[in-house]
Structures are given as structure tokens and as C-alpha cells.
C-alpha atoms as a PDB file:
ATOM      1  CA  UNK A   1      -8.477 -13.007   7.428  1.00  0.00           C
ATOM      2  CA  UNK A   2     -12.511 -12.535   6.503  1.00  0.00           C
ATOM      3  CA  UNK A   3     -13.026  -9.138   4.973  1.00  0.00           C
ATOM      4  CA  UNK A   4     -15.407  -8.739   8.289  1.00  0.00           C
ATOM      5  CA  UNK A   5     -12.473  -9.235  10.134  1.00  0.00           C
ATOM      6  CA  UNK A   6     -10.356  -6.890   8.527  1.00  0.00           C
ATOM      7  CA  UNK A   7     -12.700  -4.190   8.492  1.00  0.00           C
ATOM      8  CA  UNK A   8     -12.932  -3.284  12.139  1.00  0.00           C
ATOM      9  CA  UNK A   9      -9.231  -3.756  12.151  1.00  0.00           C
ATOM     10  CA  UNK A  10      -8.819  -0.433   9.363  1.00  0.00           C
ATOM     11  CA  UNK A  11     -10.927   1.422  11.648  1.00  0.00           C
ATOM     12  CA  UNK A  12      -8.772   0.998  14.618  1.00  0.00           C
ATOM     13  CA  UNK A  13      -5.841   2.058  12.931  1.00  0.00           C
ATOM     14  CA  UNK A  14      -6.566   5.933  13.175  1.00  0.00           C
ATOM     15  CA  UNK A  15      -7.693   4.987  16.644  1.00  0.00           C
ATOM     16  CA  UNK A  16      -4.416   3.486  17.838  1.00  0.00           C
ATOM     17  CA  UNK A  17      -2.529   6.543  16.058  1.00  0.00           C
ATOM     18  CA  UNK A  18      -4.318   9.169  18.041  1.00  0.00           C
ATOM     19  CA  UNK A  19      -4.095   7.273  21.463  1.00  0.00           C
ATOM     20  CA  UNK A  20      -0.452   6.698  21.269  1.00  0.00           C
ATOM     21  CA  UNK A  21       0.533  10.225  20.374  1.00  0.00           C
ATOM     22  CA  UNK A  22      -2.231  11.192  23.570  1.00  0.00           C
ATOM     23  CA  UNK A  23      -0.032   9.126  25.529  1.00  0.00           C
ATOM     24  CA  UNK A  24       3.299  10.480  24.305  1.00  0.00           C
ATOM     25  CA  UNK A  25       2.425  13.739  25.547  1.00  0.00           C
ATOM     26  CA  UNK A  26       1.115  12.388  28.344  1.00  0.00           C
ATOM     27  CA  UNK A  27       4.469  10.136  29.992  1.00  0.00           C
ATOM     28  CA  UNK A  28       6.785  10.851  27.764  1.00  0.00           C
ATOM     29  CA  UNK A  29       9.818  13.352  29.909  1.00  0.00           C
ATOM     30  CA  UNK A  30      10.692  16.135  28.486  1.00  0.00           C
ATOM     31  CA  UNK A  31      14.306  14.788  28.453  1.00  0.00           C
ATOM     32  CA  UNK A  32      13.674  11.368  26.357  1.00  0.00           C
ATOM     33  CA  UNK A  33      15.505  11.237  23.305  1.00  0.00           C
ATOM     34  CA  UNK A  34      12.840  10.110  20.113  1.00  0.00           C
ATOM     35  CA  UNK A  35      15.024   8.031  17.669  1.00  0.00           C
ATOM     36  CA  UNK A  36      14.879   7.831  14.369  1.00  0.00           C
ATOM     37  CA  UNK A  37      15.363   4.672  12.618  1.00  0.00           C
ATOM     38  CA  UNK A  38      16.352   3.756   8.812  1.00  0.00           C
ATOM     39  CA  UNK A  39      15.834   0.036   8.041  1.00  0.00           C
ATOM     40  CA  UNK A  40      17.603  -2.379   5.493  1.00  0.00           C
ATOM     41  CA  UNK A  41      17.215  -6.048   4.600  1.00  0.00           C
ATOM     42  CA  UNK A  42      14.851  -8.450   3.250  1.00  0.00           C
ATOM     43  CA  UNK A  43      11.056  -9.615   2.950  1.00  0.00           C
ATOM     44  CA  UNK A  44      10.405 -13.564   2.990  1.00  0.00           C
ATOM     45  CA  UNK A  45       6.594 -14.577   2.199  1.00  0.00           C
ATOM     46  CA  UNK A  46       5.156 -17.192   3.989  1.00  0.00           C
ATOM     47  CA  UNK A  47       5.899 -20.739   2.716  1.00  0.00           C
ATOM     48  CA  UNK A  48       3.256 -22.348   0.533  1.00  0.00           C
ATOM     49  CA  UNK A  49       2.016 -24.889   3.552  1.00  0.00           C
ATOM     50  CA  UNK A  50       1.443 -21.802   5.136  1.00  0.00           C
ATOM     51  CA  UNK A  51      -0.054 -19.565   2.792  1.00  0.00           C
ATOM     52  CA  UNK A  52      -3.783 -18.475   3.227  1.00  0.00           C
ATOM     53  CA  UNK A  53      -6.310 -20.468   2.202  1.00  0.00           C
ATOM     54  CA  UNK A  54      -7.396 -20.046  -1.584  1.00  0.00           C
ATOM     55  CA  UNK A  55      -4.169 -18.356  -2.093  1.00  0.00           C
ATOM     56  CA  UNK A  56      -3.376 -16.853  -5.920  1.00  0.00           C
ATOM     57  CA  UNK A  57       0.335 -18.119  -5.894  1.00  0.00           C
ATOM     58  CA  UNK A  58      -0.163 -20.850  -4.400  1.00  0.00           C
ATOM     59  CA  UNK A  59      -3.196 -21.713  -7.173  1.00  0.00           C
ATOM     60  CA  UNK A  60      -0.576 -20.279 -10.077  1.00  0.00           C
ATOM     61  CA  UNK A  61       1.491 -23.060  -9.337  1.00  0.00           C
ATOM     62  CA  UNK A  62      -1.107 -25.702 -10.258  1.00  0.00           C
ATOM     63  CA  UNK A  63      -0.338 -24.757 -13.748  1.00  0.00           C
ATOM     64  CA  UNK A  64       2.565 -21.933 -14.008  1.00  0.00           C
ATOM     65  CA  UNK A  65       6.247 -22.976 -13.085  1.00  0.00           C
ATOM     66  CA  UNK A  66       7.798 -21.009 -10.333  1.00  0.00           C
ATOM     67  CA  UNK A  67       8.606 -21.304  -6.239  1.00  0.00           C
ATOM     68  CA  UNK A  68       6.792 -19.110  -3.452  1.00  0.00           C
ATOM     69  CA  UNK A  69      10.866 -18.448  -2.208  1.00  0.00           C
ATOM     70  CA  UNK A  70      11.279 -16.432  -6.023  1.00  0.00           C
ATOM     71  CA  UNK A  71       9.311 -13.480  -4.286  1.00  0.00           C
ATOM     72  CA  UNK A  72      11.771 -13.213  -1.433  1.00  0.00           C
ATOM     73  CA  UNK A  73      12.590  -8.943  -1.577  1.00  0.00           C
ATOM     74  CA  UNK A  74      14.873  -6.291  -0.961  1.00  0.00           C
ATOM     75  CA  UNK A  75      12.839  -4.662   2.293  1.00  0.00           C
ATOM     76  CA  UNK A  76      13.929  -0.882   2.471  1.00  0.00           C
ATOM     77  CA  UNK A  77      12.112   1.535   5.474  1.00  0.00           C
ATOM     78  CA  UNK A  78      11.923   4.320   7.869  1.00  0.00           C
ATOM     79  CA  UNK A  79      10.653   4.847  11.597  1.00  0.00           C
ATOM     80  CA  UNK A  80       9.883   7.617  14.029  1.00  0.00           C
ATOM     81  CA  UNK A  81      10.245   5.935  18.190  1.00  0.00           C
ATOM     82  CA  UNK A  82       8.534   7.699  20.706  1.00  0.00           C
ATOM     83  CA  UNK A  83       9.502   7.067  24.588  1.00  0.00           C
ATOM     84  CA  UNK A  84       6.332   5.941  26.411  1.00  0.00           C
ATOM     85  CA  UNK A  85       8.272   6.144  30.069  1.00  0.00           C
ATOM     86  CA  UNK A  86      11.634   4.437  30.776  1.00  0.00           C
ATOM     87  CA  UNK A  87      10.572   0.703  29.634  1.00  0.00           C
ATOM     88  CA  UNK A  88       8.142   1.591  26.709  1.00  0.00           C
ATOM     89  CA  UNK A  89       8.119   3.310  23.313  1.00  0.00           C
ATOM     90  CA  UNK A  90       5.904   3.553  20.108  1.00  0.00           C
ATOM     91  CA  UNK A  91       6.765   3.716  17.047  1.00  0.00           C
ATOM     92  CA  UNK A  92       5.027   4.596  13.514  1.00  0.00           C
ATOM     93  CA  UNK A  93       6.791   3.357  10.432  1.00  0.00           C
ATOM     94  CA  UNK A  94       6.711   2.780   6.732  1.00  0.00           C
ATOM     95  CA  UNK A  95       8.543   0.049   4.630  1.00  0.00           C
ATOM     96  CA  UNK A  96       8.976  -0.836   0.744  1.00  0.00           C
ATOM     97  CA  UNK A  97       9.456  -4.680  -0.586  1.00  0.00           C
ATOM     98  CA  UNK A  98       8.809  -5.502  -4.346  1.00  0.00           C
ATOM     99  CA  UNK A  99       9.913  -8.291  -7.106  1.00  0.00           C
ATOM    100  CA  UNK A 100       9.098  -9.572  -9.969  1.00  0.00           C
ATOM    101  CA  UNK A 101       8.877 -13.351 -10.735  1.00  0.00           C
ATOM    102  CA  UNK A 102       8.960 -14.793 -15.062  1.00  0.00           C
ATOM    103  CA  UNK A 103       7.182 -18.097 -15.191  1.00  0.00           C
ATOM    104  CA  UNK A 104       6.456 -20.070 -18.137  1.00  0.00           C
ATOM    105  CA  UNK A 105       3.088 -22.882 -18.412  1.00  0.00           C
ATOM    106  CA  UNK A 106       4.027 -25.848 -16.879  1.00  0.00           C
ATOM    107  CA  UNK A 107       2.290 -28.380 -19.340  1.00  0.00           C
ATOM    108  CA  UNK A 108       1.740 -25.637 -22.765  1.00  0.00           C
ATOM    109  CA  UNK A 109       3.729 -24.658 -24.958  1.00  0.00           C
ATOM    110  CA  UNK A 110       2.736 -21.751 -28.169  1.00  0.00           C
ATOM    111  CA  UNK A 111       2.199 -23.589 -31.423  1.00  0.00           C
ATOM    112  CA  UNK A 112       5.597 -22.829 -32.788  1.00  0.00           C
ATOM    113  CA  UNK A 113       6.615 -25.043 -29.727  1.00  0.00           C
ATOM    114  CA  UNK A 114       8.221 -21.779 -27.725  1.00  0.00           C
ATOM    115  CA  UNK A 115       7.549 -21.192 -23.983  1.00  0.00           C
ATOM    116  CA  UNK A 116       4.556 -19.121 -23.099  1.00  0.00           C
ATOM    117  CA  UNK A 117       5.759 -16.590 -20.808  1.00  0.00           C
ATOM    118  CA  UNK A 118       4.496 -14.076 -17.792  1.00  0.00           C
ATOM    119  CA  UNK A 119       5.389 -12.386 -15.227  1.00  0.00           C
ATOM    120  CA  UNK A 120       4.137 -11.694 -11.813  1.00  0.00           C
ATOM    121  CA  UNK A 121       4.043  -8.650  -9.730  1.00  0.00           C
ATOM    122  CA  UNK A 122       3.901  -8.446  -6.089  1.00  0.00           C
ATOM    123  CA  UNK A 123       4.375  -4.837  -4.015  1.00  0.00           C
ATOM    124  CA  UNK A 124       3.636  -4.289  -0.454  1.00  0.00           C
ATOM    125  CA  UNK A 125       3.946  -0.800   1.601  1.00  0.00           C
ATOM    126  CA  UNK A 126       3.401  -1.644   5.144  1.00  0.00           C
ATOM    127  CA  UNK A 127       2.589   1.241   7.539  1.00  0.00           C
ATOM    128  CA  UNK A 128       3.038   0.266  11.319  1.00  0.00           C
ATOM    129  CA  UNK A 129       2.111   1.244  14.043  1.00  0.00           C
ATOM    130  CA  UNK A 130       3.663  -0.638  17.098  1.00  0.00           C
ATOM    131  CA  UNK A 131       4.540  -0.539  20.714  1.00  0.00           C
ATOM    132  CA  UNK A 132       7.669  -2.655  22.341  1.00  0.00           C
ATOM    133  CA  UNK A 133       8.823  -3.508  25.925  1.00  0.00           C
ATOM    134  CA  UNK A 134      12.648  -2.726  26.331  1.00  0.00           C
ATOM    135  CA  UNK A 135      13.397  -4.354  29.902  1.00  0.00           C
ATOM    136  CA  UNK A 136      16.765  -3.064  30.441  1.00  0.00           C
ATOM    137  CA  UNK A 137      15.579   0.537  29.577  1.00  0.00           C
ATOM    138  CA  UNK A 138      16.149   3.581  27.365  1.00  0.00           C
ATOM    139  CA  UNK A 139      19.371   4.308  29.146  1.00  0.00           C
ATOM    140  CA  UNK A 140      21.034   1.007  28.489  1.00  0.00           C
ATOM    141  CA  UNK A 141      23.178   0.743  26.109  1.00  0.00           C
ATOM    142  CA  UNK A 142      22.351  -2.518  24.762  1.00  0.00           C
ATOM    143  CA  UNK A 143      18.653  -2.876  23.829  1.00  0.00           C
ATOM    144  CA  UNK A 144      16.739  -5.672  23.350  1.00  0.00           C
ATOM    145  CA  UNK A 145      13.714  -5.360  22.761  1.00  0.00           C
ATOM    146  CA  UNK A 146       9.993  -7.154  21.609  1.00  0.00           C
ATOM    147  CA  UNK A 147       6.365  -5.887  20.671  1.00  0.00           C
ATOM    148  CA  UNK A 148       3.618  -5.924  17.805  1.00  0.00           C
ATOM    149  CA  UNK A 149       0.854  -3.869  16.777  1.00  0.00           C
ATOM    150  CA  UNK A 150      -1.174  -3.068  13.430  1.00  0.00           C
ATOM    151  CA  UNK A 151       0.045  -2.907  10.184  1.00  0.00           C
ATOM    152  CA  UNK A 152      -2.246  -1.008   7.001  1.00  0.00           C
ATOM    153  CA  UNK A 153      -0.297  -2.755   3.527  1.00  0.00           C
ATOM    154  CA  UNK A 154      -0.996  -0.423   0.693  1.00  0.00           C
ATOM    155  CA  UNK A 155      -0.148  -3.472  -2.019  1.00  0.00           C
ATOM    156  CA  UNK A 156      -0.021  -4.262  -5.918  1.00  0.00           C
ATOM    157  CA  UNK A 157      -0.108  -7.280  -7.953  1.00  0.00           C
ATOM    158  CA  UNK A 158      -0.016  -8.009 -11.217  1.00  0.00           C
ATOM    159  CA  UNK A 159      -0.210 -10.857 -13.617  1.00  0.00           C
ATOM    160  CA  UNK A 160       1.351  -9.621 -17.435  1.00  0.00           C
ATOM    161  CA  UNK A 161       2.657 -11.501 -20.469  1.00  0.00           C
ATOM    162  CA  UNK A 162       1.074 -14.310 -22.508  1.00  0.00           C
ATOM    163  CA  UNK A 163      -2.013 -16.321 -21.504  1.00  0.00           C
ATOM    164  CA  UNK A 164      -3.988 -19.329 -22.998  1.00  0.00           C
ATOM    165  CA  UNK A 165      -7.607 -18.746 -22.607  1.00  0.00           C
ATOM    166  CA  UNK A 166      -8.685 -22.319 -22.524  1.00  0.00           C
ATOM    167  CA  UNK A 167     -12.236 -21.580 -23.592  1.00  0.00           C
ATOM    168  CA  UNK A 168     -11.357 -20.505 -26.760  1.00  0.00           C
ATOM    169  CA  UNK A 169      -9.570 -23.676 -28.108  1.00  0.00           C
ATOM    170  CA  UNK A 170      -6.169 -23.101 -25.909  1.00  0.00           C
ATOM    171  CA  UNK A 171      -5.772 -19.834 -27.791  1.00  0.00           C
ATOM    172  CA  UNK A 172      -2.653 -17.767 -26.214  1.00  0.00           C
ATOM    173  CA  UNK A 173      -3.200 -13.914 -25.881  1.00  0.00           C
ATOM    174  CA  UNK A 174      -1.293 -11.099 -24.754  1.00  0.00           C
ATOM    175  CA  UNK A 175      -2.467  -9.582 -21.055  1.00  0.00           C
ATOM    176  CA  UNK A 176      -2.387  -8.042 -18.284  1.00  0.00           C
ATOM    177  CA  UNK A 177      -4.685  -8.598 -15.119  1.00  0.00           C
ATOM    178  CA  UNK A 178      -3.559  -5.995 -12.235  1.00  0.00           C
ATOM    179  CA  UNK A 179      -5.215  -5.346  -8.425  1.00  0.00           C
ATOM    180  CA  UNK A 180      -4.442  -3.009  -5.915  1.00  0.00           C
ATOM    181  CA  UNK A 181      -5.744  -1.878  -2.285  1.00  0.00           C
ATOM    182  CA  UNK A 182      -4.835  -1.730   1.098  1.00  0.00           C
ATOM    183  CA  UNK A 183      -5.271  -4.058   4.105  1.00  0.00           C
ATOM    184  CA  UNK A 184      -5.210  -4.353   7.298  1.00  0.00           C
ATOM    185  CA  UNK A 185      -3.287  -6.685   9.452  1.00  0.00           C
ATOM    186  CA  UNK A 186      -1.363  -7.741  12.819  1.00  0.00           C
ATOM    187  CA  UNK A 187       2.603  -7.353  13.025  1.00  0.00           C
ATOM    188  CA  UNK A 188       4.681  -8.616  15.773  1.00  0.00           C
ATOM    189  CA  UNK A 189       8.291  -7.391  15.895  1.00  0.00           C
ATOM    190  CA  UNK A 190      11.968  -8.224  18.213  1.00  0.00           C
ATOM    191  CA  UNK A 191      15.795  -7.343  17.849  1.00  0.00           C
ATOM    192  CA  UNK A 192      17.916  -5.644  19.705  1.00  0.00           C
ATOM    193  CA  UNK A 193      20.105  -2.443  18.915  1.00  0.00           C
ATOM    194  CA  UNK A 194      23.575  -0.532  20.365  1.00  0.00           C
ATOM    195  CA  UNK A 195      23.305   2.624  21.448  1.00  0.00           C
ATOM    196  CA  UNK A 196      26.202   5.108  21.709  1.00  0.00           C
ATOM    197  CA  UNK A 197      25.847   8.797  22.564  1.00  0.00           C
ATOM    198  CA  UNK A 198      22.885   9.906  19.939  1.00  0.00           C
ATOM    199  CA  UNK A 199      23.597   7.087  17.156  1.00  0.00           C
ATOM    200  CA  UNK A 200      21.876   3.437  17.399  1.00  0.00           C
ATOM    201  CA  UNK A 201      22.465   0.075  15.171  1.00  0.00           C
ATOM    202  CA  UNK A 202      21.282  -3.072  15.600  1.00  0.00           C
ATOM    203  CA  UNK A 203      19.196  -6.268  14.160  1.00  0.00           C
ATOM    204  CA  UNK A 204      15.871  -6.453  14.104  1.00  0.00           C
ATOM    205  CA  UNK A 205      12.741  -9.409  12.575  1.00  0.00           C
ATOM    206  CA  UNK A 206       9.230  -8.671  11.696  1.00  0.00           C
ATOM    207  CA  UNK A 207       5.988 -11.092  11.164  1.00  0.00           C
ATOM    208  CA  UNK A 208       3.052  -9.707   9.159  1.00  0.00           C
ATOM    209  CA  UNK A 209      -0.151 -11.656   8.873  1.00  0.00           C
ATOM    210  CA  UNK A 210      -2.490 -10.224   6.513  1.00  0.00           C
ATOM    211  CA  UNK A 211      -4.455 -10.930   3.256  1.00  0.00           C
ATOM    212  CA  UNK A 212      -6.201  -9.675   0.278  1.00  0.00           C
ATOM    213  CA  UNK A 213      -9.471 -10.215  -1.917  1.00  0.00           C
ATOM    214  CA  UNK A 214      -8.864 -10.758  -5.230  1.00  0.00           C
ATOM    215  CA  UNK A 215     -12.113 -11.033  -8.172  1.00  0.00           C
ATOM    216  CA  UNK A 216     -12.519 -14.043 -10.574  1.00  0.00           C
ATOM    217  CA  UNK A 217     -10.309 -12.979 -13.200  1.00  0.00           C
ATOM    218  CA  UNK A 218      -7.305 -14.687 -10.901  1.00  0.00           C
ATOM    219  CA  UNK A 219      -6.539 -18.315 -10.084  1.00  0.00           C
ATOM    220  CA  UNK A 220      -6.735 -17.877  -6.297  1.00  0.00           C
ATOM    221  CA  UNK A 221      -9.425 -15.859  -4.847  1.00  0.00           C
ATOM    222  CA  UNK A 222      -7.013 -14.258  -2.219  1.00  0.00           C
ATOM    223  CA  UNK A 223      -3.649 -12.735  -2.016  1.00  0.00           C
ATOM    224  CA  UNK A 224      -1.529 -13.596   1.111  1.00  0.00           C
ATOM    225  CA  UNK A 225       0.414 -10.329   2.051  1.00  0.00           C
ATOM    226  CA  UNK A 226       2.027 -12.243   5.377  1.00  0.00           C
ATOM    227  CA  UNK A 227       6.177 -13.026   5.612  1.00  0.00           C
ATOM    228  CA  UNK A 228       9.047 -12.286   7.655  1.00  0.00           C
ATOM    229  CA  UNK A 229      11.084  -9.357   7.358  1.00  0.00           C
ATOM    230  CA  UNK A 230      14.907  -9.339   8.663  1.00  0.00           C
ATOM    231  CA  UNK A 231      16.447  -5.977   8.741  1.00  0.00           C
ATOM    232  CA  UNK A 232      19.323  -4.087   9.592  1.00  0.00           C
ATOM    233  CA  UNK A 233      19.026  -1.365  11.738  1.00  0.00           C
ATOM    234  CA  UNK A 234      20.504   2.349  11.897  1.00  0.00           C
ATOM    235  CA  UNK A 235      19.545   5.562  13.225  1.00  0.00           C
ATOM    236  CA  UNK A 236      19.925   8.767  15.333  1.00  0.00           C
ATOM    237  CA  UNK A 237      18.528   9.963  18.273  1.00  0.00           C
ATOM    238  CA  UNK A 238      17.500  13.452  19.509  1.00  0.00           C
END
């Protein structure tokens, strides 16, 4: 995603916020039951076929020994769901994923023939905001359910350890080479959850598509912030 792409897209989020609490108070009965959700499970990035174009792991790889799959995350979260009538509901939630990957240079080794080692960082703190179709129904109590929406990732990633700076006569260094922001992207969401009296479970799958700028002091000149999520489900209603 072009940076002129993405930057319409961060203006709409405060947009889409206000409209869908607008239309909350405008169809939502004073009877429906909001729910709210806790989420559990885990974060898969997309593949490295898959992966953006000019992508910083993907270019690590070229020279650094690790697999796109070592980034796969604990995904931990929260949501509020709103009732938009008896079919419809919105929801505005926040979820955590972060890990830590060693990797050693694939074809260098120090002088004293040991491995030279780093690590990389990746964090992402996606903040959705979504609507989903439910075509059996708030009152059902088996859910199913499918929808998407937009998706601001606050995210982090780092590059620390040992380095050789190969204009200096393949001298290895100490460093540390860190980026941060926030982005905004598409998510599209399904699952299906059990309802009984005010409590709810169920199973639910996320896509994110969204990327990153990164400057010249990184491999890859973008940072691909896109996966799957796969999450348990729990909350109550009221």
C-alpha cells in the first residue's frame, strides 16, 4: 500500500468511528444487549511469496538465516459490539502480537570464527473498527457471523545485536536500528460464537493487509504488517 494510499485511509478512521456510534444511537433498541469480547490465540504473517513488495524480512533473508513462520505470535485482545438492528453490529477493538526472532549471517562469521548474532523485533497493536452481518440474528443462539472494516496498527521493529558494515573492510559492530509508527489498513474478519443467557464463546479468524515505510538504514524499504489472526473467543453480554 502507497503512502498516498494509506493516507486518506487514516483520515477515514475517525470518520468511520463517529458514524457508527451516530448509527448506534440511531437503530440500536433500547433492549439489545452490547457484548463484550476478550480474545486469545495467535498472529501468522503473511508467507514470503506473499509479502509486500520490497519487504525488510523478506530482504534480511538474502543474507541473515531465519524463516518468515519464526514471527508467528501469541495474539492477546479486547472488543466492545454494538447492535446495529437485529442482523448487524459494530464493533471497536484493540489487539497485542509480538516476538522476537535470533538470526545469525548466513555466509560471515567474526574473526575468531564465532557466529555473528542479532535479533529482530516485530510489534503490532491493531485498533479495529469493523461491522459484521449475523444472518441468523442476535437472538440465536448460535452465531455465525462475517464482516471487515479498517484497522490503524500502532507497530515497532527493531533490528539489535552485531552487524558487519561491509564498507569498512567487513568490520562487525555492535547496533541497534529501531522504527516505529502507525498505519493504516483493511481487515476482514468471520467465526462464529455460542451464546447462553449473558455469556458468549466461540472461534473466530482475522486478515490484515497493511504496510509500513521504512528509511535506508534497513535492507527492505518496507515493512509488511499483514497476517492472519486465529483466536479464541469469550465474553459477556449486557
Amino acid at each position: 500500500m502507497s503512502a498516498a494510499r494509506s493516507a486518506p485511509i487514516a483520515r477515514l478512521v475517525p470518520t468511520v468511528t463517529a458514524a457508527l456510534a451516530a448509527l448506534v444511537l440511531v437503530t440500536a433498541p433500547a433492549s439489545a444487549q452490547q457484548t463484550v469480547n476478550f480474545t486469545f490465540g495467535g498472529f501468522v504473517p503473511r508467507g514470503y511469496d506473499a509479502r509486500v513488495h520490497d519487504d525488510v524480512l523478506v530482504a534480511n533473508r538474502d543474507f541473515l538465516h531465519f524463516e518468515i513462520s519464526d514471527f508467528h505470535s501469541v495474539a492477546v485482545g479486547g472488543e466492545w459490539l454494538l447492535p446495529l438492528g437485529r442482523f448487524l453490529e459494530a464493533g471497536v477493538g484493540v489487539s497485542y502480537t509480538s516476538d522476537t526472532v535470533p538470526s545469525v549471517y548466513t555466509d560471515f562469521v567474526d574473526s575468531d570464527g564465532t557466529e555473528i548474532n542479532q535479533k529482530t523485533q516485530m510489534r503490532r497493536i491493531p485498533v479495529d473498527f469493523t461491522a459484521r452481518v449475523l444472518p441468523f440474528g442476535h437472538s440465536s443462539p448460535i452465531q455465525p457471523y462475517v464482516g471487515g472494516g479498517l484497522t490503524a496498527i500502532r507497530w515497532h521493529y527493531s533490528e539489535f545485536g552485531e552487524f558487519i558494515d561491509f564498507d569498512n573492510g567487513r568490520q562487525v559492530f555492535d547496533g541497534e536500528f529501531t522504527a516505529d509508527g502507525t498505519r493504516a489498513g483493511f481487515v476482514g474478519l468471520g467465526g462464529v460464537r455460542f451464546v447462553a443467557k449473558r455469556y458468549t464463546a466461540g472461534f473466530e479468524f482475522r486478515y490484515y493487509r497493511a504496510d509500513a515505510p521504512l528509511d535506508d538504514r534497513f535492507a527492505g524499504s518496507r515493512l509488511d504488517l499483514g497476517g492472519w489472526t486465529y483466536q479464541a473467543t469469550g465474553g459477556f453480554r449486557f
